[in-house]
N, C-alpha and C. Protein backbone atom coordinates (compact mmCIF):
# COMPACT_ATOMS: atom_id res chain seq x y z
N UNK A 1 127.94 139.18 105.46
CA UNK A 1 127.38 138.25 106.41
C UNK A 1 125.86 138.40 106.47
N UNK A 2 125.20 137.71 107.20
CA UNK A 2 123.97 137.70 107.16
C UNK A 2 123.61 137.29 108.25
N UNK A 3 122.49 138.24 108.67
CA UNK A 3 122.03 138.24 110.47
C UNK A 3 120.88 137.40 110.71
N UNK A 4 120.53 136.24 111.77
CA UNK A 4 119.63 135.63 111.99
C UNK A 4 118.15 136.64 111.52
N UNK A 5 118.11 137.85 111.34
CA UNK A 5 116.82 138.29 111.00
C UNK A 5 116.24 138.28 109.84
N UNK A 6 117.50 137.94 108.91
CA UNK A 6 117.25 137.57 107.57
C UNK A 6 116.62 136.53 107.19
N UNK A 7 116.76 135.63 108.04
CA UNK A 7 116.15 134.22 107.49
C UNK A 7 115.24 133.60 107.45
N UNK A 8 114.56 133.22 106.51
CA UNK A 8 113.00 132.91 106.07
C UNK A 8 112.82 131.76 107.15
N UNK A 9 111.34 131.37 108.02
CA UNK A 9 111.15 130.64 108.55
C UNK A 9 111.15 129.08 107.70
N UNK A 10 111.97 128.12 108.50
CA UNK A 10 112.12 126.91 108.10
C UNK A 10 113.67 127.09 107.95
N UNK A 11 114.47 127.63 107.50
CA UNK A 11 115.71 128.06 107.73
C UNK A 11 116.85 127.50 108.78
N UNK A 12 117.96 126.90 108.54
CA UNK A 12 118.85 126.27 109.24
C UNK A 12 120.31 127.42 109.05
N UNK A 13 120.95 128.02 110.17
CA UNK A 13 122.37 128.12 109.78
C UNK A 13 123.03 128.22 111.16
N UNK A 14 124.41 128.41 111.05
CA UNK A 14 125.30 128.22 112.45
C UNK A 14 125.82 129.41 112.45
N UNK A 15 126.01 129.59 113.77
CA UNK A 15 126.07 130.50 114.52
C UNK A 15 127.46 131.28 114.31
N UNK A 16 127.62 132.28 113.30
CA UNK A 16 129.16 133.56 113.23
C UNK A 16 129.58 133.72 114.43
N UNK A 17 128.82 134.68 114.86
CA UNK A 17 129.51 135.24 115.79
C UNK A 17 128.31 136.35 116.35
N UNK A 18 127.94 136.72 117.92
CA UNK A 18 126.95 137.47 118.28
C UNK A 18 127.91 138.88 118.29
N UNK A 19 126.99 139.93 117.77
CA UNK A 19 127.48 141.51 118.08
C UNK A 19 127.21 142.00 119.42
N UNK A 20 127.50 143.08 119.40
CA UNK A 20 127.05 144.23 120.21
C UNK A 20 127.57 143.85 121.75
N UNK A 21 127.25 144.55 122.78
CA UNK A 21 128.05 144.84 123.84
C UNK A 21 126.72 144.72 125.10
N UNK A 22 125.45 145.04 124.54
CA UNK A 22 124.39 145.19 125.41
C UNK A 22 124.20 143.69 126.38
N UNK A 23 122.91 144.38 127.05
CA UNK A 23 122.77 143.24 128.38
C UNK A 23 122.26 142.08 127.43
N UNK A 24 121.64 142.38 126.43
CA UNK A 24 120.34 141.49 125.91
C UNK A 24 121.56 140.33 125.00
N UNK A 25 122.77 140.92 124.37
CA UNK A 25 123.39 140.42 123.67
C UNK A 25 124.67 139.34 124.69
N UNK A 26 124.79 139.62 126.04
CA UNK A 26 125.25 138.38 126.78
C UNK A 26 124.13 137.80 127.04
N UNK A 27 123.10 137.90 127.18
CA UNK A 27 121.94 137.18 127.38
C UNK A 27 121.61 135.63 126.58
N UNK A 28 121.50 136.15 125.28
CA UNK A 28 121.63 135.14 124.23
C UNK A 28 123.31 134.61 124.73
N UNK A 29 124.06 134.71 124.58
CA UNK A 29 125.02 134.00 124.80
C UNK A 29 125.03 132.95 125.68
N UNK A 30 124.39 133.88 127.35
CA UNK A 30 124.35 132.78 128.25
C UNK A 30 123.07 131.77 128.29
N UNK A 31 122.44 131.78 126.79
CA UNK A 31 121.37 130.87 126.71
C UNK A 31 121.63 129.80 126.12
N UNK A 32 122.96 130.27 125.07
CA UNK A 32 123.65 128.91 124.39
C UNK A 32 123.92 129.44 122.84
N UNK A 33 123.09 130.77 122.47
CA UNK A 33 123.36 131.11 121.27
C UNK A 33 125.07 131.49 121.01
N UNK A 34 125.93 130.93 120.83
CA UNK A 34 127.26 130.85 120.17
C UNK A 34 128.01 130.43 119.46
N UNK A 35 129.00 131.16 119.18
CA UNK A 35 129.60 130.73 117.80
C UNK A 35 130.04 129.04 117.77
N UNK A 36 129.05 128.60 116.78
CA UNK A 36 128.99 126.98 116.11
C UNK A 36 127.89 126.07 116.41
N UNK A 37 126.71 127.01 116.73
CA UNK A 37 125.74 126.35 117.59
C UNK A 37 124.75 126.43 116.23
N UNK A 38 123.90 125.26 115.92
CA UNK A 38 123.36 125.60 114.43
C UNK A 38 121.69 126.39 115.33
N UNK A 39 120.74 126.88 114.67
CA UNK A 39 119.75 127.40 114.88
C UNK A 39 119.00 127.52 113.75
N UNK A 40 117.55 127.21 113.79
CA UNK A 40 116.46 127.10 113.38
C UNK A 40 115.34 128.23 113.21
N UNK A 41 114.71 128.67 112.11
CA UNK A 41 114.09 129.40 112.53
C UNK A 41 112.57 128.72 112.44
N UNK A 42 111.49 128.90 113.81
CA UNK A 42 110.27 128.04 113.63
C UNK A 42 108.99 128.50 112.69
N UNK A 43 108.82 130.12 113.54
CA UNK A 43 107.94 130.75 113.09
C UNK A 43 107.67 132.09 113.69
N UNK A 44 107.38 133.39 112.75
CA UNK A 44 107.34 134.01 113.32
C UNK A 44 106.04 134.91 113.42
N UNK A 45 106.02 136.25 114.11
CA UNK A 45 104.57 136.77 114.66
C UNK A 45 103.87 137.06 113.21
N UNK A 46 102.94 137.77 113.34
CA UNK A 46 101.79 138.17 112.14
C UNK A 46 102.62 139.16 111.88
N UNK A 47 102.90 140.25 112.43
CA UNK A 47 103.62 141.45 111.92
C UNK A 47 105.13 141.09 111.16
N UNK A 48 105.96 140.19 111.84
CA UNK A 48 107.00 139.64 111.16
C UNK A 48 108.02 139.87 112.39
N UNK A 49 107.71 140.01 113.48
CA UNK A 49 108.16 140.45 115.32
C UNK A 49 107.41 140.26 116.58
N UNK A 50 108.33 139.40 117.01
CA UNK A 50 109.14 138.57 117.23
C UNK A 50 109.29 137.07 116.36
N UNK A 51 110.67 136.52 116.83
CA UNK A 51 110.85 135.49 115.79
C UNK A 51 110.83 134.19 116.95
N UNK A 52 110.15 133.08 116.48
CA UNK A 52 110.91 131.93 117.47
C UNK A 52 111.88 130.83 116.66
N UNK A 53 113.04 130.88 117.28
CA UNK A 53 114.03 129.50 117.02
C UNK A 53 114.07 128.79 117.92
N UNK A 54 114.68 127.70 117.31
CA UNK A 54 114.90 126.63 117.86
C UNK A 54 116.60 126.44 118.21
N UNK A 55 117.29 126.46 119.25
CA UNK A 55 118.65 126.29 119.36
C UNK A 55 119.08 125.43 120.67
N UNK A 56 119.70 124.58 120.50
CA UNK A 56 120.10 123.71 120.91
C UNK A 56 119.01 122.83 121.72
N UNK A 57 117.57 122.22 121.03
CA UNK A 57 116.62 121.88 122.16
C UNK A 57 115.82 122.06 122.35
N UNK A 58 115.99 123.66 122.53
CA UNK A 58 114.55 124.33 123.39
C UNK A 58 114.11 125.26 122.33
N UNK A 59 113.03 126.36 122.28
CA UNK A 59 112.29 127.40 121.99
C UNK A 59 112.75 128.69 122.76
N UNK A 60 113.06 129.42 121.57
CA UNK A 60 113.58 130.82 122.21
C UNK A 60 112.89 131.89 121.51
N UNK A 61 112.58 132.87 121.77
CA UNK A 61 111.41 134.36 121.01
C UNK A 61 112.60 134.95 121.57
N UNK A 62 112.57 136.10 119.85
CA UNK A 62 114.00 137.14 120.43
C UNK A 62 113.03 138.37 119.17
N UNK A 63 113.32 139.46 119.40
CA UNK A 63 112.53 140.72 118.11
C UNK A 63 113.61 140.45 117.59
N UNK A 64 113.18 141.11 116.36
CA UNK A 64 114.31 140.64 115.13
C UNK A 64 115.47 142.06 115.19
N UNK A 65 115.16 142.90 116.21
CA UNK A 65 116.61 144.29 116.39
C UNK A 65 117.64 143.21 117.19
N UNK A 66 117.01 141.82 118.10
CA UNK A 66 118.09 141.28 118.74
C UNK A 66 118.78 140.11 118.07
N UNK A 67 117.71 139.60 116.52
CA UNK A 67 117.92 139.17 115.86
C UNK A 67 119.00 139.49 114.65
N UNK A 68 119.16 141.03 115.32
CA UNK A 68 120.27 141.45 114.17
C UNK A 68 121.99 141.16 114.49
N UNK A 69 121.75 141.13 115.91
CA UNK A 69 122.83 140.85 116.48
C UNK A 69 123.96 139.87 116.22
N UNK A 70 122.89 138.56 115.54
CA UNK A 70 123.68 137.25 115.49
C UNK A 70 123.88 137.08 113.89
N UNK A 71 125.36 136.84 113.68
CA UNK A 71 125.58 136.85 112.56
C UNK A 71 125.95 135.21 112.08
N UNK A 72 125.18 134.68 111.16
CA UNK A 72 125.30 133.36 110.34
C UNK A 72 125.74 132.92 109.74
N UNK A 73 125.78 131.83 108.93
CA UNK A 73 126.16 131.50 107.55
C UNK A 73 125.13 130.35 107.44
């Protein structure tokens, strides 16, 4: 599988399935990031952290450790 942190900006894929158990990982969930939701990636910092997508709409900044969380296709 392959985790939203992988993906080169300009990048389209839908949403696997989110990992992990943490606060940050219902977080994204209760923002809309879930399984079948497609997501975008816009652009990200100079260092290569934080990332911004685009999912369902709006603009979201997540670091790419929370970016590892969400798994794609």
């Amino acid at each position: 599988m392959t985790t939203l942190a992988e993906l080169a900006v300009g990048a389209e894929a839908k949403v696997i399935r989110v990992t992990g158990t943490s606060a940050v990982s219902r977080r994204l969930m209760e923002m809309g990031v879930i399984p079948g939701v497609s997501v975008k990636i816009v652009k990200t910092a100079p260092f290569g952290d934080p990332i911004q997508i685009r999912v369902r709409g709006y603009s979201l900044a997540m670091r790419k450790s929370e970016a590892r969380t969400i798994e794609v296709s």
